[in-house]
C-alpha atoms as a PDB file:
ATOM      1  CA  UNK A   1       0.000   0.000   0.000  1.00  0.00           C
ATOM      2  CA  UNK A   2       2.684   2.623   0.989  1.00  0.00           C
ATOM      3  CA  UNK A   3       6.334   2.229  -0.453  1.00  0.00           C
ATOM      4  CA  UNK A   4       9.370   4.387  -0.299  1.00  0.00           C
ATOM      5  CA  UNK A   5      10.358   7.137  -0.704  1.00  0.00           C
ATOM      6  CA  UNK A   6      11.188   7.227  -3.843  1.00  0.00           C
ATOM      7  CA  UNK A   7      13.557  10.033  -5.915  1.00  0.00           C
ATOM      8  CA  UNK A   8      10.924  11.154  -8.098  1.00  0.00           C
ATOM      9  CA  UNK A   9      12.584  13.307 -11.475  1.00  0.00           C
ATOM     10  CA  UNK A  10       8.820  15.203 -10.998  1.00  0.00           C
ATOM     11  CA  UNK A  11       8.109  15.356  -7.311  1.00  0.00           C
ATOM     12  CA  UNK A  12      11.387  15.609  -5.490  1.00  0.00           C
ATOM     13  CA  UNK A  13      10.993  13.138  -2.501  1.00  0.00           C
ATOM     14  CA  UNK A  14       7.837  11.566  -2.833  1.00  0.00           C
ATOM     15  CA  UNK A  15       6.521   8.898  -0.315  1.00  0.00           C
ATOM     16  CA  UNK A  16       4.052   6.217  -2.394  1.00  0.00           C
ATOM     17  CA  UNK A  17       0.528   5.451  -2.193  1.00  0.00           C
ATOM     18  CA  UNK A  18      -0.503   2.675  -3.817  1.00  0.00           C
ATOM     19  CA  UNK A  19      -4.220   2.274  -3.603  1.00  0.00           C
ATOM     20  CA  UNK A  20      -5.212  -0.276  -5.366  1.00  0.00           C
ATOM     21  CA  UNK A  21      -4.471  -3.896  -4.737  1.00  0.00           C
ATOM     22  CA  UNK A  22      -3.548  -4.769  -7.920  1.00  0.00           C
ATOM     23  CA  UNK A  23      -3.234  -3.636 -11.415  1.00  0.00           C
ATOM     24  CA  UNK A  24      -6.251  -2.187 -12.861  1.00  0.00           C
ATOM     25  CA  UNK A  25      -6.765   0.249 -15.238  1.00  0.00           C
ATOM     26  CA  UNK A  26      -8.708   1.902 -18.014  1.00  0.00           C
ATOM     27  CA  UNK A  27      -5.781   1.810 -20.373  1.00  0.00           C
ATOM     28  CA  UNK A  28      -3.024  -1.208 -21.146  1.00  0.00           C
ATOM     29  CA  UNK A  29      -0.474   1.433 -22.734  1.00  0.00           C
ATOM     30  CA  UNK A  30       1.934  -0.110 -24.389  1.00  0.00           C
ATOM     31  CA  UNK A  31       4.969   1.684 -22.544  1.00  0.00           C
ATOM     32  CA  UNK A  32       3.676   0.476 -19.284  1.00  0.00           C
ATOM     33  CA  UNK A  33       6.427  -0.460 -16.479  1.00  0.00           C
ATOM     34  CA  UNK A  34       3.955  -2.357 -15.009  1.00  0.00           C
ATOM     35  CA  UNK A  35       3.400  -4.525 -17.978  1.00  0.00           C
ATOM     36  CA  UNK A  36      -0.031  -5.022 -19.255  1.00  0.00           C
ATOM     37  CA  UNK A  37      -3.078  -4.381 -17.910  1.00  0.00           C
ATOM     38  CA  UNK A  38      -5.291  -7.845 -17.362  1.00  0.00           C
ATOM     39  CA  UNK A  39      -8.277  -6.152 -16.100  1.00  0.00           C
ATOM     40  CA  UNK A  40      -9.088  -3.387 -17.753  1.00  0.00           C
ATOM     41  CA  UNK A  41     -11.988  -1.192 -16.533  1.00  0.00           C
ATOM     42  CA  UNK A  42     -13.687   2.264 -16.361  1.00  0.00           C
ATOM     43  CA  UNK A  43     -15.974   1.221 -13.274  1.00  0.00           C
ATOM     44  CA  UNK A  44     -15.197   3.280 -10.127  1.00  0.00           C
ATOM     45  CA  UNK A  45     -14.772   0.708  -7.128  1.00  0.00           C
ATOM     46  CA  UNK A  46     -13.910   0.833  -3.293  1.00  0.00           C
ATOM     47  CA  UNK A  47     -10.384  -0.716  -2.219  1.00  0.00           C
ATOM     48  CA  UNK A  48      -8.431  -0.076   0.912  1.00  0.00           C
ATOM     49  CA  UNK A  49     -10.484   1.995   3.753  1.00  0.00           C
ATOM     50  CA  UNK A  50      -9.065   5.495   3.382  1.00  0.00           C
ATOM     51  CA  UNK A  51      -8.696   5.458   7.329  1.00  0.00           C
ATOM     52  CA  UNK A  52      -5.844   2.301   6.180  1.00  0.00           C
ATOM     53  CA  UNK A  53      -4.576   4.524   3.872  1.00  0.00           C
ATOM     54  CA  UNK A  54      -3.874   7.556   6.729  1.00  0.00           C
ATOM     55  CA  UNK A  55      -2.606   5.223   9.549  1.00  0.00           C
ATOM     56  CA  UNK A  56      -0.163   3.450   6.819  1.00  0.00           C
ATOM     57  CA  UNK A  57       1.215   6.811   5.852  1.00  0.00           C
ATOM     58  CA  UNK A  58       1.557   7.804   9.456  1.00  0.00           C
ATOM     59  CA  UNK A  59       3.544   4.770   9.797  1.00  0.00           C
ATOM     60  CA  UNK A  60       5.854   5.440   7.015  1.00  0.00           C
ATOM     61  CA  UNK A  61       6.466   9.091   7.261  1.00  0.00           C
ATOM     62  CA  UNK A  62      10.223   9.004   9.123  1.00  0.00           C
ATOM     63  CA  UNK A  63      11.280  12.003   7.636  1.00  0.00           C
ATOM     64  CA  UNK A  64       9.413  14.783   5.342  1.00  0.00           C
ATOM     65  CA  UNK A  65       8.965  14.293   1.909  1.00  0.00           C
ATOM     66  CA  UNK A  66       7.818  16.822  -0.832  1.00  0.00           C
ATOM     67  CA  UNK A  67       4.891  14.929  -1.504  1.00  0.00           C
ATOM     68  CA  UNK A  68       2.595  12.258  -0.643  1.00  0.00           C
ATOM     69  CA  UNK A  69       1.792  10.933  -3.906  1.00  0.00           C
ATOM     70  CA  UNK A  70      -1.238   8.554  -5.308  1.00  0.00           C
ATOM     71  CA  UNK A  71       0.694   6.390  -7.848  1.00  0.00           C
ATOM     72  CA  UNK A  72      -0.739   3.267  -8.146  1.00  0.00           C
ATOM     73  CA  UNK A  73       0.136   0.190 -10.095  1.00  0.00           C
ATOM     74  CA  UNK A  74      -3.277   1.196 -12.209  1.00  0.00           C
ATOM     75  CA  UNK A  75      -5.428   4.036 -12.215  1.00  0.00           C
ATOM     76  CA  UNK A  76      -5.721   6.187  -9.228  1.00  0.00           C
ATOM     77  CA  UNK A  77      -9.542   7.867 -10.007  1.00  0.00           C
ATOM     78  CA  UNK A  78     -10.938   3.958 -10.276  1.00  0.00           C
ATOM     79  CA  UNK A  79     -10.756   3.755  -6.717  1.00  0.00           C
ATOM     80  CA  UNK A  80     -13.978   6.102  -5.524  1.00  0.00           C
ATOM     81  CA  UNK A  81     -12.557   6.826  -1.906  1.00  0.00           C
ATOM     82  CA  UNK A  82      -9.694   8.672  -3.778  1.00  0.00           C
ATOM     83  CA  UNK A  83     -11.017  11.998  -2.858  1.00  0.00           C
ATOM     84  CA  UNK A  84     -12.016  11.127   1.029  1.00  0.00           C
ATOM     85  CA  UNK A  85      -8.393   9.738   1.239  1.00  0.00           C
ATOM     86  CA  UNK A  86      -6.563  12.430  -0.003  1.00  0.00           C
ATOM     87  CA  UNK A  87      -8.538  14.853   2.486  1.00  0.00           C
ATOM     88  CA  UNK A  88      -7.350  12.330   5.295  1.00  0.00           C
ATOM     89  CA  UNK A  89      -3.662  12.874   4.535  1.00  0.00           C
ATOM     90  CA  UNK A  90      -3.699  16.522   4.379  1.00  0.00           C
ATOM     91  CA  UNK A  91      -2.647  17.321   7.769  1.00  0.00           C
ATOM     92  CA  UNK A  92       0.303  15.229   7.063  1.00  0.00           C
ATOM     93  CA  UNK A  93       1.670  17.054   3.871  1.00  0.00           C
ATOM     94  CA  UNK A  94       1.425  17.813   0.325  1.00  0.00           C
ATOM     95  CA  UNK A  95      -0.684  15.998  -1.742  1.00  0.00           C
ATOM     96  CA  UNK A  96       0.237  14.761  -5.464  1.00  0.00           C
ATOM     97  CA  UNK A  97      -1.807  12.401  -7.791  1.00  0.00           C
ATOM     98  CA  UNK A  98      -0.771  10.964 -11.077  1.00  0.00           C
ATOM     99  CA  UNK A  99      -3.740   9.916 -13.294  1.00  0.00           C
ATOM    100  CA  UNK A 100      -3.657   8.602 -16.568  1.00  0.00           C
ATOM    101  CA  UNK A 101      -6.676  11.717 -17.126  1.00  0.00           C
ATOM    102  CA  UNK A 102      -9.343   8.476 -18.531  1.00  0.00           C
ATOM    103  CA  UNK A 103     -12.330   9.364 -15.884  1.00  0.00           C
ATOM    104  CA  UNK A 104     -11.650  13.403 -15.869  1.00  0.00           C
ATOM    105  CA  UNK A 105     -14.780  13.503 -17.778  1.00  0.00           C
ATOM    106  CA  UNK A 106     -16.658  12.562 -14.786  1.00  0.00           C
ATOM    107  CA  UNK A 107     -17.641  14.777 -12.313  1.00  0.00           C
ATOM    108  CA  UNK A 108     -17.187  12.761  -9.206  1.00  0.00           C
ATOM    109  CA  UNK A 109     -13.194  12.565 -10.074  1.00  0.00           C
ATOM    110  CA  UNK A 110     -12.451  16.061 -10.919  1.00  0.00           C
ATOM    111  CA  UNK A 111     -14.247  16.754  -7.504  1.00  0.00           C
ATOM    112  CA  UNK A 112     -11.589  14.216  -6.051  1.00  0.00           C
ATOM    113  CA  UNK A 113      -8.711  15.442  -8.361  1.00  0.00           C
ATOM    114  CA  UNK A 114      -9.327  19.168  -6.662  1.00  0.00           C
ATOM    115  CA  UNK A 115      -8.183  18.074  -3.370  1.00  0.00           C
ATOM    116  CA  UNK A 116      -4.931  17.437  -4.381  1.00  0.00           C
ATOM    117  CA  UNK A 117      -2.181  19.717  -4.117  1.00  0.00           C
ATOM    118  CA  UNK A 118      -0.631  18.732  -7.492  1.00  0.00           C
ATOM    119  CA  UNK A 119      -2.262  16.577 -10.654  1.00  0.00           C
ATOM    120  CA  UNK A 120       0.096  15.135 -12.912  1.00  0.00           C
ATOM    121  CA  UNK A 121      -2.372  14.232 -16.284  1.00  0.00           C
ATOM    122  CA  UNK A 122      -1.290  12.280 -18.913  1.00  0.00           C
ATOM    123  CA  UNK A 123      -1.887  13.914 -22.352  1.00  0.00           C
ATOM    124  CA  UNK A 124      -0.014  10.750 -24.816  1.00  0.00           C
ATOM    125  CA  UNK A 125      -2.012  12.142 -28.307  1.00  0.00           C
ATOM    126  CA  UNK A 126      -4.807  14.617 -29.159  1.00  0.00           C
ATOM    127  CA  UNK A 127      -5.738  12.317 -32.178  1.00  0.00           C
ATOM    128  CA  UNK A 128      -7.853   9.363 -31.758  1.00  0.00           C
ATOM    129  CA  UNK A 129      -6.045   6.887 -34.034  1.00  0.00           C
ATOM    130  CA  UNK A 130      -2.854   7.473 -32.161  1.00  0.00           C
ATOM    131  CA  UNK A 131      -4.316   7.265 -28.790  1.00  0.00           C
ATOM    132  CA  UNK A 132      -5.852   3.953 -29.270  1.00  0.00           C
ATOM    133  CA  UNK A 133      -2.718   2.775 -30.751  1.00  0.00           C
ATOM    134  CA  UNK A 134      -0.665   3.868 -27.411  1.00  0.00           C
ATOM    135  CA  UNK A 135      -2.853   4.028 -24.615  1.00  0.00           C
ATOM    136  CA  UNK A 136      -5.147   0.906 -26.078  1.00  0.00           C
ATOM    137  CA  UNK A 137      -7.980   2.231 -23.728  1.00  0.00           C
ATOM    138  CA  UNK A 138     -11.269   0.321 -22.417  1.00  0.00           C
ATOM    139  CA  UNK A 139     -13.416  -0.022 -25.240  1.00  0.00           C
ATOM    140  CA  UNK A 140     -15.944   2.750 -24.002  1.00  0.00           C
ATOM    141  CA  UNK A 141     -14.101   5.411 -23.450  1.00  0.00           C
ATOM    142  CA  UNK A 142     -13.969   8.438 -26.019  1.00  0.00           C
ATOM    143  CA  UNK A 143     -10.677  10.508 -26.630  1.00  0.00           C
ATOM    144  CA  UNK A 144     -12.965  14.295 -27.139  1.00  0.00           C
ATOM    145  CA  UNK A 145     -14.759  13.648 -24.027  1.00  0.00           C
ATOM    146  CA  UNK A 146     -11.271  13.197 -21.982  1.00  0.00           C
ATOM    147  CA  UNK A 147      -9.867  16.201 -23.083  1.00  0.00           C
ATOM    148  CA  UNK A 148     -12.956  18.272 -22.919  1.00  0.00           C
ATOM    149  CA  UNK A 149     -12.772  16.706 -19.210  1.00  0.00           C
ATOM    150  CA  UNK A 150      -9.275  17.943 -19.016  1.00  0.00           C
ATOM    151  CA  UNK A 151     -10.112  21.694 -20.138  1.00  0.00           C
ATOM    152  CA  UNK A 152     -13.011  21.612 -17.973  1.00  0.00           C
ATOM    153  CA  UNK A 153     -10.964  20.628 -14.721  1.00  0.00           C
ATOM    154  CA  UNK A 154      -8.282  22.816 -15.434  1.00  0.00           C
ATOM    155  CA  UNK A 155     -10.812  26.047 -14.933  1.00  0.00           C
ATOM    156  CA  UNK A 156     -11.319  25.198 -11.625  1.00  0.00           C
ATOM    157  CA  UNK A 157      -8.485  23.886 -10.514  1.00  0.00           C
ATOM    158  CA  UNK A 158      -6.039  26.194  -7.787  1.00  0.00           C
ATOM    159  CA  UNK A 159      -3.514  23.678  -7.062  1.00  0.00           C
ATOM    160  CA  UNK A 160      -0.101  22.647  -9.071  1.00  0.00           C
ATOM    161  CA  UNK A 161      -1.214  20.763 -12.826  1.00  0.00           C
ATOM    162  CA  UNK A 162       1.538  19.173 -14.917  1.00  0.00           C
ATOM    163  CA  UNK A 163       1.289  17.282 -17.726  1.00  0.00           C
ATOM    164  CA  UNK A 164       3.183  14.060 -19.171  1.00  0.00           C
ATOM    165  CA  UNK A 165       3.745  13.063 -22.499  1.00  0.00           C
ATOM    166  CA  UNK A 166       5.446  10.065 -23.419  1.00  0.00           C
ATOM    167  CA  UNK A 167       7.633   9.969 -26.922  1.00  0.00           C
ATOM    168  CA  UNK A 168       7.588   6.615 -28.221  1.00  0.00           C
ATOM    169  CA  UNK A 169      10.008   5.628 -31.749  1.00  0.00           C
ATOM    170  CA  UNK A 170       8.406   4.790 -34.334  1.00  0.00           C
ATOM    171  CA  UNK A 171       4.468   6.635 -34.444  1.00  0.00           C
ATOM    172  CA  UNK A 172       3.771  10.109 -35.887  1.00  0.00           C
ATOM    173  CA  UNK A 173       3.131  13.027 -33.661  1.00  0.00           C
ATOM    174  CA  UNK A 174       1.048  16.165 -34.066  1.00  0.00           C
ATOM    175  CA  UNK A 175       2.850  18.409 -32.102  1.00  0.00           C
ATOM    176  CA  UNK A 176       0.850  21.311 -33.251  1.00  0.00           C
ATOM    177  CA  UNK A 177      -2.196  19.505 -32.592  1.00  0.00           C
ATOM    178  CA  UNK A 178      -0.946  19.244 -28.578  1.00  0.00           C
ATOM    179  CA  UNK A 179       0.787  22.291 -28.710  1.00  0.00           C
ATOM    180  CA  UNK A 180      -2.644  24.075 -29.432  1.00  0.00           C
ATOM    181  CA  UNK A 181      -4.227  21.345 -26.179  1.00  0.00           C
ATOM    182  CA  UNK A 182      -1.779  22.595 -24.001  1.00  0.00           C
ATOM    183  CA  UNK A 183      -1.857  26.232 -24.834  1.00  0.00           C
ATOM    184  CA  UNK A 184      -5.730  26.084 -23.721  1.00  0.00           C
ATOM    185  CA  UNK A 185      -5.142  23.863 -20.866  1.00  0.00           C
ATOM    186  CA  UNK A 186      -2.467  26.241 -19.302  1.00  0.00           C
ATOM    187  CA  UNK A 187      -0.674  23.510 -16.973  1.00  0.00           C
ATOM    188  CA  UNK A 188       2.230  25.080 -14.742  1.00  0.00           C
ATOM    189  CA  UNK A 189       4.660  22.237 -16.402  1.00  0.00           C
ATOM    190  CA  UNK A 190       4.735  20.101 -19.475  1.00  0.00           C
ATOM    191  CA  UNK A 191       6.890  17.323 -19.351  1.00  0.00           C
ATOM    192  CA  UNK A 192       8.235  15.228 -22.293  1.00  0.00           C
ATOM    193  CA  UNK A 193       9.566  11.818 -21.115  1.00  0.00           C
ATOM    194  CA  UNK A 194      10.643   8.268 -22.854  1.00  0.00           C
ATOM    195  CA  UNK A 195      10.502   4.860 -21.604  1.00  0.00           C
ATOM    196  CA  UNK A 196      13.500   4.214 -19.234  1.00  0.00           C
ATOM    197  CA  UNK A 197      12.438   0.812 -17.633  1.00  0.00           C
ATOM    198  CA  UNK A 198      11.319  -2.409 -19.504  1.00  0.00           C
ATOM    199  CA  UNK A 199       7.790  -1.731 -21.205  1.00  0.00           C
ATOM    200  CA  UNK A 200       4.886  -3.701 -21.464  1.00  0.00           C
ATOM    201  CA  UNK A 201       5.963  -4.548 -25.127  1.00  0.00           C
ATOM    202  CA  UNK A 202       9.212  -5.628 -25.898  1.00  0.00           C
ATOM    203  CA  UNK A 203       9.345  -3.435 -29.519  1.00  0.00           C
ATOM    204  CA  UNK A 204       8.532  -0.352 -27.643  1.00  0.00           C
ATOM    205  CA  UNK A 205      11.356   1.857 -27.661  1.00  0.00           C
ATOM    206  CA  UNK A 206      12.269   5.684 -26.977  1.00  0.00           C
ATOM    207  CA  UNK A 207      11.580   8.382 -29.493  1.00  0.00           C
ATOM    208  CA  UNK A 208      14.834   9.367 -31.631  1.00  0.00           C
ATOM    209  CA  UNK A 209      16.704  12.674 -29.980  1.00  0.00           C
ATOM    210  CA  UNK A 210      15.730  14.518 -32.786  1.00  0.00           C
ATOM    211  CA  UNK A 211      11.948  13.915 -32.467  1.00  0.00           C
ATOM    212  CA  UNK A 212      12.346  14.741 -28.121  1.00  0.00           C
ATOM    213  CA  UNK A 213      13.921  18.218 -29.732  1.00  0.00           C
ATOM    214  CA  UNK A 214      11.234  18.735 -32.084  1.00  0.00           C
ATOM    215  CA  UNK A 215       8.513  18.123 -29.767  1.00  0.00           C
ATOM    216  CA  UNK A 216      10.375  20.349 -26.971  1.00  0.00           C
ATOM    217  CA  UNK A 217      11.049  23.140 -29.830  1.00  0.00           C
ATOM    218  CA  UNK A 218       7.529  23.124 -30.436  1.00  0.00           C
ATOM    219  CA  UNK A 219       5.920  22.614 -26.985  1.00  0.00           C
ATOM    220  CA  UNK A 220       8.249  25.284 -25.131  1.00  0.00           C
ATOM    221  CA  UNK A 221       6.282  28.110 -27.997  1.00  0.00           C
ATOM    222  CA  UNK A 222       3.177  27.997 -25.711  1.00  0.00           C
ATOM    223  CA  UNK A 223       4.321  26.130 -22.058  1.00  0.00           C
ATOM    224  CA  UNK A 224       6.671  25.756 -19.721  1.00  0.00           C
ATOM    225  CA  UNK A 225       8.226  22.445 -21.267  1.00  0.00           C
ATOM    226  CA  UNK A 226      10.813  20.212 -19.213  1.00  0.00           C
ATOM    227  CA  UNK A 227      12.076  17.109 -20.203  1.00  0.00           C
ATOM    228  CA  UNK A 228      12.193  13.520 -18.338  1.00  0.00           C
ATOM    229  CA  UNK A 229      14.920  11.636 -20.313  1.00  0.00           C
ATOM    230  CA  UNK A 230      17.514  10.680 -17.251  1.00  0.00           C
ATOM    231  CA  UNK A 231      17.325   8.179 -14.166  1.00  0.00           C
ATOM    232  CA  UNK A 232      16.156   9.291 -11.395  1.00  0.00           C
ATOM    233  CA  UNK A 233      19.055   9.801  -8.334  1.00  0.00           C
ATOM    234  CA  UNK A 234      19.647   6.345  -6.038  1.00  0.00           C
ATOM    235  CA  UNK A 235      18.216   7.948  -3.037  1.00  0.00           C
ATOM    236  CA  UNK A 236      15.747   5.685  -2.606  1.00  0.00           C
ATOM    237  CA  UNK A 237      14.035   5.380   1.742  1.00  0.00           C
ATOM    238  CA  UNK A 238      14.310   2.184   3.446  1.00  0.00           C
ATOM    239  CA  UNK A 239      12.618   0.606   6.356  1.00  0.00           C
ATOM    240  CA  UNK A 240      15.637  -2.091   7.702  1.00  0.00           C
ATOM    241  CA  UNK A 241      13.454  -4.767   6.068  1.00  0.00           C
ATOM    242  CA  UNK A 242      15.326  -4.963   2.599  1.00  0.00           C
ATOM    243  CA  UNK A 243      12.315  -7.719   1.620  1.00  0.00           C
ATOM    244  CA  UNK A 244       9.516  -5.547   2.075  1.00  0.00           C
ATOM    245  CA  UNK A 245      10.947  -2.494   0.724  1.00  0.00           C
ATOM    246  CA  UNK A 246      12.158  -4.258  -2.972  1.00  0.00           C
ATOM    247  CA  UNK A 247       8.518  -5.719  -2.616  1.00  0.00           C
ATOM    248  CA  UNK A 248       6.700  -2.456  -2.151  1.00  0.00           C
ATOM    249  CA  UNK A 249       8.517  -0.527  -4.486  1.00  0.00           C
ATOM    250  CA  UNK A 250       8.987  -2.792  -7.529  1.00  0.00           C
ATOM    251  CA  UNK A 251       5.077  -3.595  -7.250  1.00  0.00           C
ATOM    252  CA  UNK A 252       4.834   0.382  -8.578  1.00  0.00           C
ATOM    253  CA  UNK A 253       8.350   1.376  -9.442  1.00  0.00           C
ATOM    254  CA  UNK A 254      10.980  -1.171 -11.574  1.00  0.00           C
ATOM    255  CA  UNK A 255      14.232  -0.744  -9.730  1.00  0.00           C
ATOM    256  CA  UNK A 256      17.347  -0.467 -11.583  1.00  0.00           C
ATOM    257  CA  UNK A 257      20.103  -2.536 -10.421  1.00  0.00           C
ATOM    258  CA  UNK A 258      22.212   0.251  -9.464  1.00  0.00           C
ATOM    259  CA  UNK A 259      18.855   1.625  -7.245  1.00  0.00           C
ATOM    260  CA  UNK A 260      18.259  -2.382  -5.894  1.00  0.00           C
ATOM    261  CA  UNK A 261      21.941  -2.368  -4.694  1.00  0.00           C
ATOM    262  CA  UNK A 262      21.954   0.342  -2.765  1.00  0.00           C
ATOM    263  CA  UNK A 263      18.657  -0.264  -0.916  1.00  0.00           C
ATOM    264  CA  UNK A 264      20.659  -3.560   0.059  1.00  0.00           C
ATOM    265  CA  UNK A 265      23.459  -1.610   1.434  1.00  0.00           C
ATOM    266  CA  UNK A 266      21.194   0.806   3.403  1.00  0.00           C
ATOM    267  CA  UNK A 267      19.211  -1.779   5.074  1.00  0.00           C
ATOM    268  CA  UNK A 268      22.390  -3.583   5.688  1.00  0.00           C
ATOM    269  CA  UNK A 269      21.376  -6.516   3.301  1.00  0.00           C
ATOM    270  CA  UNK A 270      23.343  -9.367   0.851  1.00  0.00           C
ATOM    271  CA  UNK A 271      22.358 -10.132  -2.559  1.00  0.00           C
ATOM    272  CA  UNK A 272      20.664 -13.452  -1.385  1.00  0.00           C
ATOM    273  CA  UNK A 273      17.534 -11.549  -0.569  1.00  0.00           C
ATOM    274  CA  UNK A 274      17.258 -10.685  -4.047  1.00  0.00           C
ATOM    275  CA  UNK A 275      18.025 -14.396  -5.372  1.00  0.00           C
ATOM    276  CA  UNK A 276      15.558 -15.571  -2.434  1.00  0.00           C
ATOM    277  CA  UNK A 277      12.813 -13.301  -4.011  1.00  0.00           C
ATOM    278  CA  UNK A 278      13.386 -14.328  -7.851  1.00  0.00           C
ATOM    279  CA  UNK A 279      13.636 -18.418  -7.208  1.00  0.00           C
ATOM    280  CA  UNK A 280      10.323 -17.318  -5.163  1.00  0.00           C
ATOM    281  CA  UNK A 281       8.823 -16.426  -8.146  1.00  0.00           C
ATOM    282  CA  UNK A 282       8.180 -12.732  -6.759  1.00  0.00           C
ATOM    283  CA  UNK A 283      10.657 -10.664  -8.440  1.00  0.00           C
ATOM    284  CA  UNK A 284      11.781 -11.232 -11.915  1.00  0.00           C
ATOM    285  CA  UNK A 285      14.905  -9.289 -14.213  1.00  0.00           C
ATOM    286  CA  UNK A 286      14.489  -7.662 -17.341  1.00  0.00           C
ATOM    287  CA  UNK A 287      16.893  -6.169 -19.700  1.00  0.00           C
ATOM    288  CA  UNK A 288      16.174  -2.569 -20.988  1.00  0.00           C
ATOM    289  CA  UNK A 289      18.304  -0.084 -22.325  1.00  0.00           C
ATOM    290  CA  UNK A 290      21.081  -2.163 -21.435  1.00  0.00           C
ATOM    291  CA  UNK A 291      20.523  -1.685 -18.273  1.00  0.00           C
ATOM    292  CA  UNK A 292      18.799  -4.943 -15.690  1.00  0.00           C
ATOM    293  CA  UNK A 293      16.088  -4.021 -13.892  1.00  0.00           C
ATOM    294  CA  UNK A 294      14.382  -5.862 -10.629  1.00  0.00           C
ATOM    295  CA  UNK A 295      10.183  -5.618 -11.505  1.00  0.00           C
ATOM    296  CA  UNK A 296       7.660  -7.100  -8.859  1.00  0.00           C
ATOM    297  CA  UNK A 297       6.385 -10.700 -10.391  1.00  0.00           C
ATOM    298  CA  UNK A 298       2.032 -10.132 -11.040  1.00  0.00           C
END
């Protein structure tokens, strides 16, 4: 339910909140760290207790963090105590969600959404065909309706919004097309990123430098534009249980070997943990920019 903290390259030091018990989401993008999505779903469901939630974050919070942050291994608006559960925690800090932006068109999430301090919203393609082809959404859900739910939020909204789009080798962009999106939307940040961990599909692969500059050179006309192409740092929290904590945050977060390493050394742990976790069928290695990383076994 709660893992880290975790280095985030958005957040700063974020502690995790995963709230939902497994993966489930509206989309199954093909990029995914998570891999794909088995049950995919646009119905709005109750999961932990949010009073779970608050006394599991109470129990994690050693030290501050810059955030508390909703980042599930699925969709953070499926789970309807989203809103009730973000309230709970705000005595404790500031609040960040990342949603994948699917249910904005509802009413009942952007009313949840507005709690938080900070919404990270995915915005992948402003075109249909492309969208589909990326984010491979539930079969019901419709691309205009999303965006105008986007818009709509984004009126209201006081708090911090940033937006994520991921560049992907190999599919045509409309820059202008999100340029234009963004220019209405008026987020405080637009990120570009690529894949850095293992996606969901094997031919996946990053976006060509040129195409990152093209999309930043055309972005960065209308909105703050930053780009999400590195690691993030190794400063990864620990609990002295080197188990749990490669559990927790691999079930959200792939861990680089470098990053899995020096969790060991920090909770004053061997390698065999790591070997006792993979012949246990819990953890499993994947190769990805020639890098290995250690991803939670689903």
């Amino acid at each position: 339910m709660i893992f880290g903290y975790v280095p985030s390259r958005r957040l700063g030091k974020s502690l995790g909140v995963n709230n939902l018990p497994e993966k489930i989401c509206s989309y199954s993008c093909i990029y995914c760290q998570i891999g794909r999505t088995n049950k995919i779903t646009i119905e709005r469901r109750k999961f932990y207790k949010p009073e779970e939630i608050k006394k599991a974050v109470e129990n994690a919070l050693g030290e501050k963090v810059d955030y508390i942050t909703f980042v599930p291994n699925g969709e953070p608006t499926l789970d309807v105590n989203l809103g009730r559960s973000a309230e709970m925690l705000k005595d404790l800090g500031k609040i960040a969600v990342i949603s994948n932006s699917s249910l904005i068109w509802r009413e009942d999430v952007r009313q949840d959404l507005s709690v938080f301090d900070l919404v990270s919203l995915k915005l992948d393609a402003t075109d249909e065909r492309l969208w589909k082809r990326i984010n491979r959404p539930h079969r019901d859900l419709k691309l205009d309706k999303i965006l105008e739910g986007m818009l709509e939020f984004s009126r209201d909204y006081s708090g911090t919004l940033i937006t994520e789009t991921m560049l992907l080798d190999g599919f045509e962009y409309d820059f202008e097309g999100i340029t234009n999106f963004l220019k209405e939307l008026k987020p405080d940040k637009a990120y570009i990123s690529i894949p850095i961990r293992p996606p969901a599909e094997r031919w996946v692969k990053p976006a060509k430098p040129y195409v990152i500059m093209k999309a930043y050179e055309v972005l960065s006309k209308s909105v703050k534009v930053d780009l999400l192409t590195d690691y993030e740092d190794l400063n990864f929290g620990f609990s002295g249980d080197a188990r749990r904590d490669l559990l927790c945050i691999t079930s959200v977060h792939p861990l680089r070997e470098e990053a899995v390493l020096e969790i060991l050394k920090k909770d004053k742990a061997d390698f065999s943990i790591v070997e006792e976790l993979i012949n246990d069928g819990k953890l499993e290695v994947k190769e990805f920019g020639g890098k290995r990383f250690y991803i939670r076994k689903r």
